[in-house]
Protein backbone atom coordinates (compact mmCIF):
# COMPACT_ATOMS: atom_id res chain seq x y z
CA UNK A 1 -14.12 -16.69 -40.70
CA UNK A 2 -12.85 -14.18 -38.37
CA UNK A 3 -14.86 -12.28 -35.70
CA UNK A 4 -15.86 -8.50 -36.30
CA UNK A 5 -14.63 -6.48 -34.65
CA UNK A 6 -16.23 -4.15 -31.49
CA UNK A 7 -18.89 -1.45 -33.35
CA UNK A 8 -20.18 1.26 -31.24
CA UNK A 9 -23.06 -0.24 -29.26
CA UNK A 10 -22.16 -3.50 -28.93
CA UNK A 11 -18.60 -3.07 -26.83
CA UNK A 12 -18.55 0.18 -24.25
CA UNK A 13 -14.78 -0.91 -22.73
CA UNK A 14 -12.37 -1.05 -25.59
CA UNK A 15 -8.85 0.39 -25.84
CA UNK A 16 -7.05 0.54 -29.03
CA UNK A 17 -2.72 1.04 -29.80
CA UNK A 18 -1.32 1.71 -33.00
CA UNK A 19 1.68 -1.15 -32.83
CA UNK A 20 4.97 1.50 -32.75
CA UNK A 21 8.37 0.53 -35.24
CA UNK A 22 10.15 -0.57 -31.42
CA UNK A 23 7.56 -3.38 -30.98
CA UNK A 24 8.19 -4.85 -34.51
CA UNK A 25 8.05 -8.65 -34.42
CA UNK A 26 7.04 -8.57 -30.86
CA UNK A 27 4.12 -11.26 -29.80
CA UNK A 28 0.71 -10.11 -29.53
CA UNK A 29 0.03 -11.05 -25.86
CA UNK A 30 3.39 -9.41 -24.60
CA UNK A 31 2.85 -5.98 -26.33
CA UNK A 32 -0.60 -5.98 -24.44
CA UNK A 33 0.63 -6.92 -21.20
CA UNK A 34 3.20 -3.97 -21.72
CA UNK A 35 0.24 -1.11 -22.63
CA UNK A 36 0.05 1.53 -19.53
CA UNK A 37 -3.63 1.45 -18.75
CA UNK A 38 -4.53 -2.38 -18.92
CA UNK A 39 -4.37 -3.55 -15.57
CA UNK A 40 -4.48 -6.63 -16.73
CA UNK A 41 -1.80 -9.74 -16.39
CA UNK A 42 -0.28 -12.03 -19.47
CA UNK A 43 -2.24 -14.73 -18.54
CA UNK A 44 -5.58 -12.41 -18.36
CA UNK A 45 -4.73 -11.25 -22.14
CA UNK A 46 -4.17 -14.43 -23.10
CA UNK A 47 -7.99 -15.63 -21.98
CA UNK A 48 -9.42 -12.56 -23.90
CA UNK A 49 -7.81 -13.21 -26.95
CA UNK A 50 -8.62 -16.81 -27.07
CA UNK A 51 -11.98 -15.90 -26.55
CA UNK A 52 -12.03 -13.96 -29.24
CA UNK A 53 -12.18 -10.51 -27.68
CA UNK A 54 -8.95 -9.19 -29.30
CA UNK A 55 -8.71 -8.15 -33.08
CA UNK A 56 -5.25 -6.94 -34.97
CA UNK A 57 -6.33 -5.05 -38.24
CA UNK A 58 -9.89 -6.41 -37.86
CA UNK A 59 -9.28 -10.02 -37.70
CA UNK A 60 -9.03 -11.91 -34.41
CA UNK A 61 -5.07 -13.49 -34.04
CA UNK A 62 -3.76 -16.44 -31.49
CA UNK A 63 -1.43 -15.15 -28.37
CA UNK A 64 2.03 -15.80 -30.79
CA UNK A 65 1.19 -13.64 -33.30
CA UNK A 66 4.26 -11.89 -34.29
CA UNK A 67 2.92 -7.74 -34.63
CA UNK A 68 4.34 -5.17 -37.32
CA UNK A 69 4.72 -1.80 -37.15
CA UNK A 70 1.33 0.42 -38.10
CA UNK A 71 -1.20 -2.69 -37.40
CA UNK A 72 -4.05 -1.78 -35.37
CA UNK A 73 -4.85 -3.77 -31.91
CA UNK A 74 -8.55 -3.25 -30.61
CA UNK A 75 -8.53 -5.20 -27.03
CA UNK A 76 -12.20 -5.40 -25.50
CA UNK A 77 -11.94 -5.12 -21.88
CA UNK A 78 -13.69 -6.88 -19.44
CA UNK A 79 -15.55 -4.53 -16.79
CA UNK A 80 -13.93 -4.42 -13.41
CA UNK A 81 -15.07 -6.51 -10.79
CA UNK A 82 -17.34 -4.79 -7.71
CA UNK A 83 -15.35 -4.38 -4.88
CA UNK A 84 -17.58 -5.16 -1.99
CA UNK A 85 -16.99 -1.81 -0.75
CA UNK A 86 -19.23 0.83 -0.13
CA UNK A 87 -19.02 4.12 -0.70
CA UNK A 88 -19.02 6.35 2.05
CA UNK A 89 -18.83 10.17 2.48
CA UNK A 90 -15.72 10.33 4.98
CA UNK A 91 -13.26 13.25 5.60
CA UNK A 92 -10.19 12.77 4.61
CA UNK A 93 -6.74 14.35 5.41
CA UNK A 94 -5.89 14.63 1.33
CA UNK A 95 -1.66 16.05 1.72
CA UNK A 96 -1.15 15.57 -2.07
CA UNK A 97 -3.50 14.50 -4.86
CA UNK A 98 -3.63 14.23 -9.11
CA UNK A 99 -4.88 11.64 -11.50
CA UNK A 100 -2.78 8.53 -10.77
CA UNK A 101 -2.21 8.92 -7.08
CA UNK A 102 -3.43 10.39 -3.64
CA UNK A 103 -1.59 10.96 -0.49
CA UNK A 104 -3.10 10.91 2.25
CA UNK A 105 -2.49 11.37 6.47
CA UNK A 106 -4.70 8.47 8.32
CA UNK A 107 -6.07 9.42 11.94
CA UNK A 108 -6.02 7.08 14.72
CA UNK A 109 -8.55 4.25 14.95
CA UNK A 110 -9.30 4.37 10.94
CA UNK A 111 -9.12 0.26 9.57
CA UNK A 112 -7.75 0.82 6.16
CA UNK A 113 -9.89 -1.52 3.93
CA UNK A 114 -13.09 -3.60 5.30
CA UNK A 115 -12.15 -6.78 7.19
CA UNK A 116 -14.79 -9.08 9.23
CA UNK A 117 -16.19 -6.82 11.97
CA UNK A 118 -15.09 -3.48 9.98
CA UNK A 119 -17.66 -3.33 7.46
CA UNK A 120 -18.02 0.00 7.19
CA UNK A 121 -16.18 3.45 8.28
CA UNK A 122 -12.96 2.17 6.91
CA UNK A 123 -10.20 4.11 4.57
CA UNK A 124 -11.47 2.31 1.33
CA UNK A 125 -15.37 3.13 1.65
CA UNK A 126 -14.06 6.71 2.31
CA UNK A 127 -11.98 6.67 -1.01
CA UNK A 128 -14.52 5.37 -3.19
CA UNK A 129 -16.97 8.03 -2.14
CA UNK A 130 -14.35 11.01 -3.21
CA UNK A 131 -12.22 8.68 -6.13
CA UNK A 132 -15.46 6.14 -7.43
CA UNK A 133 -12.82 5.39 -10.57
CA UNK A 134 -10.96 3.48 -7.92
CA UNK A 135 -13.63 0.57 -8.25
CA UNK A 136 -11.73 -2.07 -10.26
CA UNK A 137 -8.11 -0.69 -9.38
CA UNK A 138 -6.12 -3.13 -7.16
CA UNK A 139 -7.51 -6.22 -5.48
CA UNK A 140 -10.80 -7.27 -4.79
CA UNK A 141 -11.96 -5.03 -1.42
CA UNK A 142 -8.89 -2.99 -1.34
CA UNK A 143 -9.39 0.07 -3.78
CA UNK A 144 -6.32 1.46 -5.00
CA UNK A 145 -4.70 0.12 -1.86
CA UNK A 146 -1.34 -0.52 -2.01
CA UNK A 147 0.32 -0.84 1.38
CA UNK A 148 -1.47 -0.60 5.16
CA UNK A 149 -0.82 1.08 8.22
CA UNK A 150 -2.63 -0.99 11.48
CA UNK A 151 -5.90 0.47 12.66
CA UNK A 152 -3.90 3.13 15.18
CA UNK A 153 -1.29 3.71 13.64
CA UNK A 154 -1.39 6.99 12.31
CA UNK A 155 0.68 8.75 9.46
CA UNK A 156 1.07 9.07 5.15
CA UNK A 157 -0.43 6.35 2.77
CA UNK A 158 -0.10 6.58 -0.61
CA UNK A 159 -2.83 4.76 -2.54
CA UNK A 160 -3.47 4.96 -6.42
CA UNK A 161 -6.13 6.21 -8.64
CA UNK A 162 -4.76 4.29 -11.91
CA UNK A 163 -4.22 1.08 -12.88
CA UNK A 164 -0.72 2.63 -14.28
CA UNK A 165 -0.10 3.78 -10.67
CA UNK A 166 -1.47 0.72 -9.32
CA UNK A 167 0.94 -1.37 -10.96
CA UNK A 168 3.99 0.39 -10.48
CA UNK A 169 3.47 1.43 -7.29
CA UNK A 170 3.23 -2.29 -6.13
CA UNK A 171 6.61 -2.75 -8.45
CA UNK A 172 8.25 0.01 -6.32
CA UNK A 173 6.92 -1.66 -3.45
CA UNK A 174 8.29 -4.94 -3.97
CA UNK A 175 11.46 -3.94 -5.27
CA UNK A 176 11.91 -1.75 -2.11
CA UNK A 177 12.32 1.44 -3.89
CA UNK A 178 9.39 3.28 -1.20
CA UNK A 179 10.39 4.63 1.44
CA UNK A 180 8.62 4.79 4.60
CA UNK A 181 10.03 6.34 7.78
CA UNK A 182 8.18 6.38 11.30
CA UNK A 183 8.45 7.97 15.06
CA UNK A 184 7.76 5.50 18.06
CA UNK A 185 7.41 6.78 21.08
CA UNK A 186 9.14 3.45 23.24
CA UNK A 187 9.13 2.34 26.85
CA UNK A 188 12.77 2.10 27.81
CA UNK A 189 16.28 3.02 26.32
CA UNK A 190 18.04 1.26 23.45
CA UNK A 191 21.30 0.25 24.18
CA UNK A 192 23.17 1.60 20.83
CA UNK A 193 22.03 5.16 19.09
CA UNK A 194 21.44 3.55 15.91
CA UNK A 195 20.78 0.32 15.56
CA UNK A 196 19.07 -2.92 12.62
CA UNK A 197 16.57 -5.51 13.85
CA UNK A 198 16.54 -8.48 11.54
CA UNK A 199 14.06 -11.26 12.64
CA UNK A 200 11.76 -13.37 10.91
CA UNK A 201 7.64 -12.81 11.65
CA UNK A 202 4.94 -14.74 11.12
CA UNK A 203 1.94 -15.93 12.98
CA UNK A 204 1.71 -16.43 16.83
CA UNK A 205 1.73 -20.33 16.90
CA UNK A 206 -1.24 -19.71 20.24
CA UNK A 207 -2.60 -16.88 19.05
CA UNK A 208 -3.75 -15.89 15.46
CA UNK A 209 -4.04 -12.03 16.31
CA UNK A 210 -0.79 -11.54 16.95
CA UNK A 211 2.61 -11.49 14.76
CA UNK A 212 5.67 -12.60 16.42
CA UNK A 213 9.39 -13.41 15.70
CA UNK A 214 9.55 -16.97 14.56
CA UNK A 215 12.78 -18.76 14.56
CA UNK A 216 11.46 -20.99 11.72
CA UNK A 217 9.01 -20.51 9.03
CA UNK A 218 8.60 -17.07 9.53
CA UNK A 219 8.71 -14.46 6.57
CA UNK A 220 12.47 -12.24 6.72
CA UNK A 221 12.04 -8.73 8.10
CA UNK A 222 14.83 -5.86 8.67
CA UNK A 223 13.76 -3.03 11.11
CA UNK A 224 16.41 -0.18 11.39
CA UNK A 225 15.89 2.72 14.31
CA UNK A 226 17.84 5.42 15.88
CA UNK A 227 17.49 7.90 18.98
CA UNK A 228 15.91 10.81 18.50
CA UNK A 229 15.41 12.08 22.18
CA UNK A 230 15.56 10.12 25.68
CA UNK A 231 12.99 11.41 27.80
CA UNK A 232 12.60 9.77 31.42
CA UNK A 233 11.80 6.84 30.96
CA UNK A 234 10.99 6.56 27.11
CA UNK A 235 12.82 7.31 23.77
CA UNK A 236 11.99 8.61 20.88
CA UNK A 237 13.09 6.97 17.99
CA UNK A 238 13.16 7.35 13.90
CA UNK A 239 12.05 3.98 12.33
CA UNK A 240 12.72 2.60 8.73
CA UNK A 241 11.78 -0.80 6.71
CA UNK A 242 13.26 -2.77 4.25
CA UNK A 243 10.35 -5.22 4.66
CA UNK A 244 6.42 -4.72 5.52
CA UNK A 245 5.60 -7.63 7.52
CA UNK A 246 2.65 -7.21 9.69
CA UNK A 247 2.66 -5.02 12.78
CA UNK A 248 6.81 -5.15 11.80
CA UNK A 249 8.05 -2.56 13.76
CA UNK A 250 5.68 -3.28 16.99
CA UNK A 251 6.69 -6.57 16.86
CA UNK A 252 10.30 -6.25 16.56
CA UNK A 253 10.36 -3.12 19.25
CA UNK A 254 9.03 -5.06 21.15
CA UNK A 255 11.64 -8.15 20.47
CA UNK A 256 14.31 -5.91 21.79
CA UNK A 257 12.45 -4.75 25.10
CA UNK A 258 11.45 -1.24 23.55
CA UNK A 259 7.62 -1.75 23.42
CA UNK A 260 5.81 1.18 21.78
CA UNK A 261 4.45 3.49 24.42
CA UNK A 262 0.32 2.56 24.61
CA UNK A 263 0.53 -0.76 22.66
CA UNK A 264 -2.25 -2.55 23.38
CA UNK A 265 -0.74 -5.59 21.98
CA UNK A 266 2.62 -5.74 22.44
CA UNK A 267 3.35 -3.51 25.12
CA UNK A 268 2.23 -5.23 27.82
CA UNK A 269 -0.19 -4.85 30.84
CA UNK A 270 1.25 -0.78 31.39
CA UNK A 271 0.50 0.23 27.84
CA UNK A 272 -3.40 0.53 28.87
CA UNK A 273 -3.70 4.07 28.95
CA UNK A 274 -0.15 5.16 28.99
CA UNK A 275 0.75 8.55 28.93
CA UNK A 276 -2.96 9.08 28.03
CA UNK A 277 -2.83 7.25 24.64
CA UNK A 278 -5.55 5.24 23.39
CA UNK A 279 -3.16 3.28 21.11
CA UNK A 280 0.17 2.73 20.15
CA UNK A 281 2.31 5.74 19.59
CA UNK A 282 3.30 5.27 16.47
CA UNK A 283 3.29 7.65 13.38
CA UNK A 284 4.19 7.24 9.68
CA UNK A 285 6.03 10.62 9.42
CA UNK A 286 7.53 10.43 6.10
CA UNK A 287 7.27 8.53 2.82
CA UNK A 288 9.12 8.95 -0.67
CA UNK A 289 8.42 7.35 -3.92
CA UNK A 290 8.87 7.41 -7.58
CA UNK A 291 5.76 8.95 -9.03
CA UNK A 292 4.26 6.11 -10.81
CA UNK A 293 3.57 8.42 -13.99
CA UNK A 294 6.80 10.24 -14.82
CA UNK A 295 9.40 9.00 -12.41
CA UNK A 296 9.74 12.45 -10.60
CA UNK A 297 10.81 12.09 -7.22
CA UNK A 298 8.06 12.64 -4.98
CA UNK A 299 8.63 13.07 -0.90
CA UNK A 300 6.35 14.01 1.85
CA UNK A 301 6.66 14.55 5.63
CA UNK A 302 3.61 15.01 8.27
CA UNK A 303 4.41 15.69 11.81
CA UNK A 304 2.33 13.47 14.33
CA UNK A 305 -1.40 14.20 15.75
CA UNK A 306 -2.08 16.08 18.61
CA UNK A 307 -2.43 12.98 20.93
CA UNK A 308 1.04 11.70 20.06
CA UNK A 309 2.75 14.87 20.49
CA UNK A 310 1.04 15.03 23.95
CA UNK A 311 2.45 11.73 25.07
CA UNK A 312 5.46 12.59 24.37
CA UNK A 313 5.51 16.30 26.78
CA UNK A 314 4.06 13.94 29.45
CA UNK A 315 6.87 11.74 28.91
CA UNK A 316 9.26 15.10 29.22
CA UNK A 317 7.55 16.16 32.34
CA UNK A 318 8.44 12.96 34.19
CA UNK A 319 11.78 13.02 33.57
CA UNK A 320 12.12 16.72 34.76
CA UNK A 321 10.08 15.32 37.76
């Protein structure tokens, strides 16, 4: 005898879709897995209609079930898993927000999601306190997160309020279809005007911190740059990625003998206090993306913060000097 179906009362998360004359003949679990608004893998569906948590017309079905147009499909959902994460009321630098995704400019010194020794004060506990509907979207401590910039490195993040956006934000992601363009304030000159890094990185064999370039088993990466301005004894350059390894463009910067200015990991002993920065000076100045929703291109620029942009007339003083 089949199950009932969910009755007010007894099942608060429930979605339901009308099956539409395109998905005729189409397998139950694969329609599902297609529906904007389950965040919610094949295998996932698969689990809650075995247990008996999916109905078509009434009647609970197996995964194969071939669909016709006009059925009804009731899916009960399961409720999302806590994050970890605790609210908390942060400011943020909101450039661009509406129901599926925020944009935001992160300051210097802000972790982006809790990690051991960041508990607390971190971009995620400041999210859920102005989006709470972000609980559930994305993984497990990470709220809507959906790419990182390193604790002081400042610039545009995009992160998602959706699981729609969620989902194809990470598609866009992986099929390099974001992008993400950066100013780095370097220690030295480049010897071309425009130029491609393409290293591997993965973990410092001596010290787990720290990315490096790996001749073997580390993970591709592709780093392009060109000049924006010499100054003295520095350079300004304009950064892109068509990879988001770790600390990618520090590390590879620095692979070339172009640390970034005030690096307190790459740049050596002299980037303690250089030019009066209290970390690297580094800035995500623009980033362009699909929006997740409707496909419209979407493209926003930030100049950098006040201590970059001081750096860099320090940087033009010495080489009038």
């Amino acid at each position: 005898m089949a199950d009932d179906p969910p009755v007010a009362g007894r099942a608060p998360r429930t979605a339901v879709f009308v099956v539409p004359g395109s998905a005729a003949g189409e397998r139950l679990d694969v329609f599902l897995a297609e529906q904007d608004g389950l965040d919610l893998t094949r295998s996932a569906i698969q689990r809650l209609i075995r247990s008996h948590r999916v109905w078509v017309n009434g009647r609970t079905a197996r995964p194969s079930r071939r669909l016709e147009p006009g059925e009804e499909v009731v899916i009960e959902l399961p409720e999302p898993a806590p994050s970890g994460v605790v609210p908390e009321a942060l400011p943020l630098d909101v450039v661009y927000e509406d129901p599926d995704v925020v944009v935001l400019n992160k300051p210097r010194g802000w972790v982006v999601h809790p990690a051991p020794g960041h508990p607390q004060g971190t971009l995620a506990n400041a999210l859920l306190a102005r989006y709470p509907e972000m609980e559930g979207v994305g993984g497990p401590g990470r709220p809507g997160i959906v790419h990182r910039l390193d604790r002081d490195t400042t610039g545009l993040l995009v992160v998602a309020r959706s699981p729609l956006a969620y989902r194809e934000l990470v598609r866009q992601i992986k099929e390099r279809r974001v992008h993400r363009e950066y100013l780095a304030l370097v220690r030295g000159w480049p010897e071309v005007r425009e130029g491609t890094v393409e290293a591997p990185i993965g973990r410092h064999p001596a010290d787990r911190t720290r990315m490096t370039v790996l001749t073997t088993g580390g993970r591709p990466a592709r780093t392009h740059f060109a000049v924006v301005e010499q100054v003295g004894r520095y350079t300004l350059l304009r950064c892109w990625l068509d990879t988001g390894r770790t600390h990618q463009i520090r590390v590879h910067l620095a692979f070339i003998g172009l640390p970034v200015a005030g690096d307190p990991v790459y740049g050596g002993r002299r980037a303690q206090g250089e030019l009066g920065l209290e970390g690297q000076a580094l800035h995500a100045t623009r980033l362009a993306f699909a929006h997740p929703r409707d496909g419209r291109p979407m493209d926003f620029t930030v100049p950098p913060p006040a201590d970059f942009l001081a750096a860099l007339e320090r940087a033009r003083a010495g080489a009038e000097g």
